[in-house]
Structures are given as structure tokens and as C-alpha cells.
C-alpha atoms as a PDB file:
ATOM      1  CA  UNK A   1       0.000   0.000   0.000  1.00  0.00           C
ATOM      2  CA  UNK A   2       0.916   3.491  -1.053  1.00  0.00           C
ATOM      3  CA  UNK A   3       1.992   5.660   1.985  1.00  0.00           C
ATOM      4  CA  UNK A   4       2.028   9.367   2.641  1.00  0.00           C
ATOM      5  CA  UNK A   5       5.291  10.670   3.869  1.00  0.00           C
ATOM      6  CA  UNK A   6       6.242  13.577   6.511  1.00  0.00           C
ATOM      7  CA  UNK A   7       8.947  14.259   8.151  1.00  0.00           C
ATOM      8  CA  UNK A   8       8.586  15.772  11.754  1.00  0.00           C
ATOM      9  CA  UNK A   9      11.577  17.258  13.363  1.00  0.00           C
ATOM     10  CA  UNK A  10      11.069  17.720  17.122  1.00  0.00           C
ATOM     11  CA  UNK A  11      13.528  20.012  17.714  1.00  0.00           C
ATOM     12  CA  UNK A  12      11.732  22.770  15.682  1.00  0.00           C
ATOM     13  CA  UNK A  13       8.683  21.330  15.640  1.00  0.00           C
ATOM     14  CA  UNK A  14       8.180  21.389  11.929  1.00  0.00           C
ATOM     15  CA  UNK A  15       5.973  19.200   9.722  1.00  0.00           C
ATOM     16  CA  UNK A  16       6.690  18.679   6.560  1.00  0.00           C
ATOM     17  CA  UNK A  17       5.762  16.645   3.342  1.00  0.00           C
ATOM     18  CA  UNK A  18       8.789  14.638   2.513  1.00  0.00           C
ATOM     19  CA  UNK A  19      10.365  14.650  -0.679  1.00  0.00           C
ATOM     20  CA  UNK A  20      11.472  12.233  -2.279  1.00  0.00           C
ATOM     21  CA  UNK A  21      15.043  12.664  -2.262  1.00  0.00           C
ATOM     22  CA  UNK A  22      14.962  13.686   1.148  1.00  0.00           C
ATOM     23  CA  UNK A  23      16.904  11.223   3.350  1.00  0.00           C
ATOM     24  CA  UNK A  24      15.222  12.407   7.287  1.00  0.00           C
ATOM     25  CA  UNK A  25      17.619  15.044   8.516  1.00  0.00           C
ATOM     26  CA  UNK A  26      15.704  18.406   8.934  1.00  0.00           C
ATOM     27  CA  UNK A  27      15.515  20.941   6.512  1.00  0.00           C
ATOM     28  CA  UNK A  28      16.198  23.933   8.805  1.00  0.00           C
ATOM     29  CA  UNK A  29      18.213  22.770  11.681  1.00  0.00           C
ATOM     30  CA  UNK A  30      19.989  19.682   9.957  1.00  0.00           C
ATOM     31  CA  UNK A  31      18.865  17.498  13.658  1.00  0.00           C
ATOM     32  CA  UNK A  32      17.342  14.035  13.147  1.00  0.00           C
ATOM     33  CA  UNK A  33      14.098  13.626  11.866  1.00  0.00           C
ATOM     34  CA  UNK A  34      11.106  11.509  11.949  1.00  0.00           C
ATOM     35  CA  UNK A  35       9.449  10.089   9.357  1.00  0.00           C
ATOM     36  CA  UNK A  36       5.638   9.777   9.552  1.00  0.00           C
ATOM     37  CA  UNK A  37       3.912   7.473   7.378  1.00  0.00           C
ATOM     38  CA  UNK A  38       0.238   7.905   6.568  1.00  0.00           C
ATOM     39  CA  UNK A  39      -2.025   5.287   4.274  1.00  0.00           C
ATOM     40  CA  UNK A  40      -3.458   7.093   1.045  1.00  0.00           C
ATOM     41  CA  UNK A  41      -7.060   6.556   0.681  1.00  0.00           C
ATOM     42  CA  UNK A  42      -9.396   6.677  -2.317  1.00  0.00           C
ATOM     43  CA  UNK A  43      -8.757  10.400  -2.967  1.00  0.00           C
ATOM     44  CA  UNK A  44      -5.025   9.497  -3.879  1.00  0.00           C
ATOM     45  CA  UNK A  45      -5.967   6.311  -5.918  1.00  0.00           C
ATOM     46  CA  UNK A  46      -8.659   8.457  -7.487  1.00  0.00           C
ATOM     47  CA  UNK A  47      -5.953  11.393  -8.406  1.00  0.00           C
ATOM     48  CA  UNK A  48      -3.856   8.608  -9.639  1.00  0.00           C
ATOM     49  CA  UNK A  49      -6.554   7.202 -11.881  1.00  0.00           C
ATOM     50  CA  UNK A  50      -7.392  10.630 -13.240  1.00  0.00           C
ATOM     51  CA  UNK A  51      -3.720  11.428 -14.068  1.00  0.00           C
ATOM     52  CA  UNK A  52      -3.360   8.332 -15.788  1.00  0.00           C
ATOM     53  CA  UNK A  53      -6.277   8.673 -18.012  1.00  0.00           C
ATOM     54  CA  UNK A  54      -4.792  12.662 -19.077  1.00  0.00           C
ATOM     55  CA  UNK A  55      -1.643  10.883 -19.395  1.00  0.00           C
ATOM     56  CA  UNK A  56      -3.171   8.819 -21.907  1.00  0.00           C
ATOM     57  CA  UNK A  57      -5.467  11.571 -23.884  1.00  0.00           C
ATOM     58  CA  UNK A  58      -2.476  13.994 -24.019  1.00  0.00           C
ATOM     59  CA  UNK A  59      -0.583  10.738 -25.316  1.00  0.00           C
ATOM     60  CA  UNK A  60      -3.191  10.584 -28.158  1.00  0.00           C
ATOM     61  CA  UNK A  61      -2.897  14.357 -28.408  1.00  0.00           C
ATOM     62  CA  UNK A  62       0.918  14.579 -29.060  1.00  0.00           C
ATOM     63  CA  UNK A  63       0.694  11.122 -31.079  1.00  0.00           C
ATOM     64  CA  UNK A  64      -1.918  12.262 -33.287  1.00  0.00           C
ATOM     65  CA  UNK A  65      -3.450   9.615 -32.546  1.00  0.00           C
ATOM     66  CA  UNK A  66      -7.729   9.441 -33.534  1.00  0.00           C
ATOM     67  CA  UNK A  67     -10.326   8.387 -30.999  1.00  0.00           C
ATOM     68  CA  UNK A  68     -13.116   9.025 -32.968  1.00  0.00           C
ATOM     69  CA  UNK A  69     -14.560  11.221 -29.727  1.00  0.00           C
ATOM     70  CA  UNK A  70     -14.100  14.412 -31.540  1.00  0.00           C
ATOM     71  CA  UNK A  71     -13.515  18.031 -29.360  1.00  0.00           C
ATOM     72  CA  UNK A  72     -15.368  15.551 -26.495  1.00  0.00           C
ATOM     73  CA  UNK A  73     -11.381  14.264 -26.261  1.00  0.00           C
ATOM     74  CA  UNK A  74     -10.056  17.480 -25.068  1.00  0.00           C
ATOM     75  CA  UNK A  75     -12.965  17.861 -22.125  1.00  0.00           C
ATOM     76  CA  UNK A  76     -12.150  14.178 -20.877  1.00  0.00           C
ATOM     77  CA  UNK A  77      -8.507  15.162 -21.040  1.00  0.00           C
ATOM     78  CA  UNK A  78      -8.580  18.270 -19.381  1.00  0.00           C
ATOM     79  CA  UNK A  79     -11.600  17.316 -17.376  1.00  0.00           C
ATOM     80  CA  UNK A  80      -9.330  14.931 -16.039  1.00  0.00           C
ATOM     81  CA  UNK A  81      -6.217  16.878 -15.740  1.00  0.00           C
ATOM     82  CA  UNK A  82      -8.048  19.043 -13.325  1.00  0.00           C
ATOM     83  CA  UNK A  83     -10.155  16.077 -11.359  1.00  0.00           C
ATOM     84  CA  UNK A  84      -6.657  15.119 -10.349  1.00  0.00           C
ATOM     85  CA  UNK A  85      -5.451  18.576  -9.200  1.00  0.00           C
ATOM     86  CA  UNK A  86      -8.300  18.434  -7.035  1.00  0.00           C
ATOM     87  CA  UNK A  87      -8.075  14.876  -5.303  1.00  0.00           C
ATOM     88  CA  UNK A  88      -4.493  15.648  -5.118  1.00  0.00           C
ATOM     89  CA  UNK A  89      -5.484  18.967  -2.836  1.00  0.00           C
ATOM     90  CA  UNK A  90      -8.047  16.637  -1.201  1.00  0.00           C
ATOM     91  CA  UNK A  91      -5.351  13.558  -0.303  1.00  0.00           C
ATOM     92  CA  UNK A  92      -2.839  16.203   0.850  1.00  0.00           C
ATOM     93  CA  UNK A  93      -4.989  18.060   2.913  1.00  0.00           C
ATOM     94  CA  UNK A  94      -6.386  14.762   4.454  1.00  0.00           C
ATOM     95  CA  UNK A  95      -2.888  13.595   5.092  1.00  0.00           C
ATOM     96  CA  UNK A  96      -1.592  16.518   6.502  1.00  0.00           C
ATOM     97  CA  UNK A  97      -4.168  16.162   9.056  1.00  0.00           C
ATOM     98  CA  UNK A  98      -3.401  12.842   9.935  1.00  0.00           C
ATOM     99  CA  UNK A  99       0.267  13.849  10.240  1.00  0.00           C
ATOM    100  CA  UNK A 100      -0.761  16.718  12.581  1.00  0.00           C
ATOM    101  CA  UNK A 101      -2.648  14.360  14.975  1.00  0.00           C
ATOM    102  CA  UNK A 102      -0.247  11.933  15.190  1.00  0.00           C
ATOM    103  CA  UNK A 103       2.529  14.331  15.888  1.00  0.00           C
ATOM    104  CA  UNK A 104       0.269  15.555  18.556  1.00  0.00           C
ATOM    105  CA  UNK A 105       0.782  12.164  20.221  1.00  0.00           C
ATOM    106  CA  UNK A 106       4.200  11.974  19.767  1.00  0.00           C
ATOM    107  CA  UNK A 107       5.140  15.238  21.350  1.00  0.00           C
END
């Protein structure tokens, strides 16, 4: 299962996404880090479903490729572009305040 990652450094109590390329030391004070881990939940497997499917119609786009859906193409394409923006906002938002609470129990 996909995770959502933050990194929590209790020395200056910052909460963070994690990146990544990010290997757990904190960003501003270079101290140890922890990482917390939250499960993604059908917003993020939505936003990855919608991404995937604009993948595809921008694919067909750049490949000239016919569907035979006519201008209806671009509305799926950007319809799903922006479907994922939005469960992406949802997922992170949802995650974040997961991460919040269960710093909350750790400090």
C-alpha cells in the first residue's frame, strides 16, 4: 500500500511533506528527523486514476493519434487533468491532518 510521507523534526517542531530525495535530517536545523507514514485513501488512488487517463489523452494528443470522440477528447482530457489537481489537494490536505494528529501524540 501506497503511503504518505512527513517528516517531523522535534527540535523545531516542523511538519513537513517529505520529498522524495529527502533522506530524514531536517531541513532547517539539519537534527534528526522523523518520518511519519500515513495510508493514502481513495482520494489518492482516485488522483492517480485521473492522471493516468490525461496521461493517456495527451498521449493521443501529441501522437496524433484518432479516438473518434471528436472536441469531447479534449474535455475528458482536461476534465481529467483538473479532477486530479483536485483529489491531489483533497489527499494532501487529508494527510496533513493525519500527520498533525499523530505528531500531537508523539510530542
Amino acid at each position: 500500500m501506497e503511503r504518505v510521507k512527513f517528516i517531523y523534526c522535534p527540535e523545531c517542531k516542523e511538519l513537513r511533506p517529505k520529498s522524495w530525495y529527502h533522506y530524514g535530517d531536517c531541513i532547517l536545523c539539519g537534527k534528526k528527523s522523523m518520518t511519519i507514514k500515513i495510508p493514502i485513501s481513495i482520494f489518492g488512488y482516485l488522483m492517480y486514476a485521473f492522471s493516468a487517463v490525461g496521461i493517456i489523452f495527451v498521449s493521443y494528443e501529441i501522437a496524433d493519434i484518432q479516438t473518434g470522440l471528436g472536441d469531447l477528447r479534449l474535455f475528458i482530457m482536461f476534465g481529467a487533468i483538473i479532477a486530479a489537481l483536485v483529489f491531489s489537494y483533497i489527499e494532501t490536505s487529508r494527510a496533513t491532518e493525519l500527520a498533525v494528529e499523530k505528531v500531537g501524540k508523539v510530542r
